[in-house]
Protein backbone atom coordinates (compact mmCIF):
# COMPACT_ATOMS: atom_id res chain seq x y z
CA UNK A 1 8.27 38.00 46.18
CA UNK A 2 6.37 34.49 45.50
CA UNK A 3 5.26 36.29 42.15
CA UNK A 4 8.52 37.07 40.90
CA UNK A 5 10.27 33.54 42.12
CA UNK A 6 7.19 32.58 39.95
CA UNK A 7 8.25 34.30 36.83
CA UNK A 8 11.96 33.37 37.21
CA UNK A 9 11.01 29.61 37.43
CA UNK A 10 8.70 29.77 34.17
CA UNK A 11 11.77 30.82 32.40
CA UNK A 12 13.10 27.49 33.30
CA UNK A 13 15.53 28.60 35.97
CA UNK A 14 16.42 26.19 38.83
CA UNK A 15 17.26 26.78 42.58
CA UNK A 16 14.97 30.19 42.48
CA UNK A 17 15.18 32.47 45.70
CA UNK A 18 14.80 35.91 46.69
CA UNK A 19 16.62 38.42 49.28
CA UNK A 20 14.15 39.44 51.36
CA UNK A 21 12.17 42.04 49.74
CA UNK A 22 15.01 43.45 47.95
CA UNK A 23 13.97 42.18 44.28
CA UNK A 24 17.45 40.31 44.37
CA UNK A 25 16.95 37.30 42.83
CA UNK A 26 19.36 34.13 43.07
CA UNK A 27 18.72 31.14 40.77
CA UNK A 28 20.60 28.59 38.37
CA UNK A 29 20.49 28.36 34.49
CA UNK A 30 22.62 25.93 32.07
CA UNK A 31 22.50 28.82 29.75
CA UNK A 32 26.43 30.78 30.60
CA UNK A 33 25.89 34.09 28.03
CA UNK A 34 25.15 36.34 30.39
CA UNK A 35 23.88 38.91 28.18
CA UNK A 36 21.28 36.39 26.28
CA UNK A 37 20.07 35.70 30.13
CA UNK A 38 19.62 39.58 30.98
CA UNK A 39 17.55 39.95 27.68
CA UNK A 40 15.65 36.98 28.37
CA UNK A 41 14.85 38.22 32.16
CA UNK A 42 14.01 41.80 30.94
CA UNK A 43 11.63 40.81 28.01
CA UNK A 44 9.60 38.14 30.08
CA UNK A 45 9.18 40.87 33.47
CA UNK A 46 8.31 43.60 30.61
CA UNK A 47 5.55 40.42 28.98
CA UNK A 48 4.33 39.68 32.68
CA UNK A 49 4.50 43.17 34.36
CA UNK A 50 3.70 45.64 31.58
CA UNK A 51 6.69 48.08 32.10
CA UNK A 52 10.19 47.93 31.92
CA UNK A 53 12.50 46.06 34.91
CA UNK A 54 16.41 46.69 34.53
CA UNK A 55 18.36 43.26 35.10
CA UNK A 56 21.57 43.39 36.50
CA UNK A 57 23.45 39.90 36.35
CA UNK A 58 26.40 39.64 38.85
């Protein structure tokens, strides 16, 4: 989980944090268009992890 509260944080989000080992992922952003955010998640895990990760954004 360290790796992925790595890849949230170098997309600039604050306060990052998992769930256990869930892959839920809590953090803060300035940024309040939820879909640019999704898009932004899902291309940089695609970049890092070489396949594609569905974001949900609750």
């Amino acid at each position: 989980m360290e790796r992925l509260r790595d890849l949230f944080t170098e997309l600039g989000f604050t306060q990052v944090r998992t769930y256990i080992q869930s892959g839920n992922v809590f953090f803060g952003t300035a940024q309040t268009d939820r879909e640019t955010v999704a898009q932004t998640i899902e291309q940089h895990l695609h970049k890092a992890l070489g396949y594609d990760v569905a974001v949900f954004l609750l």
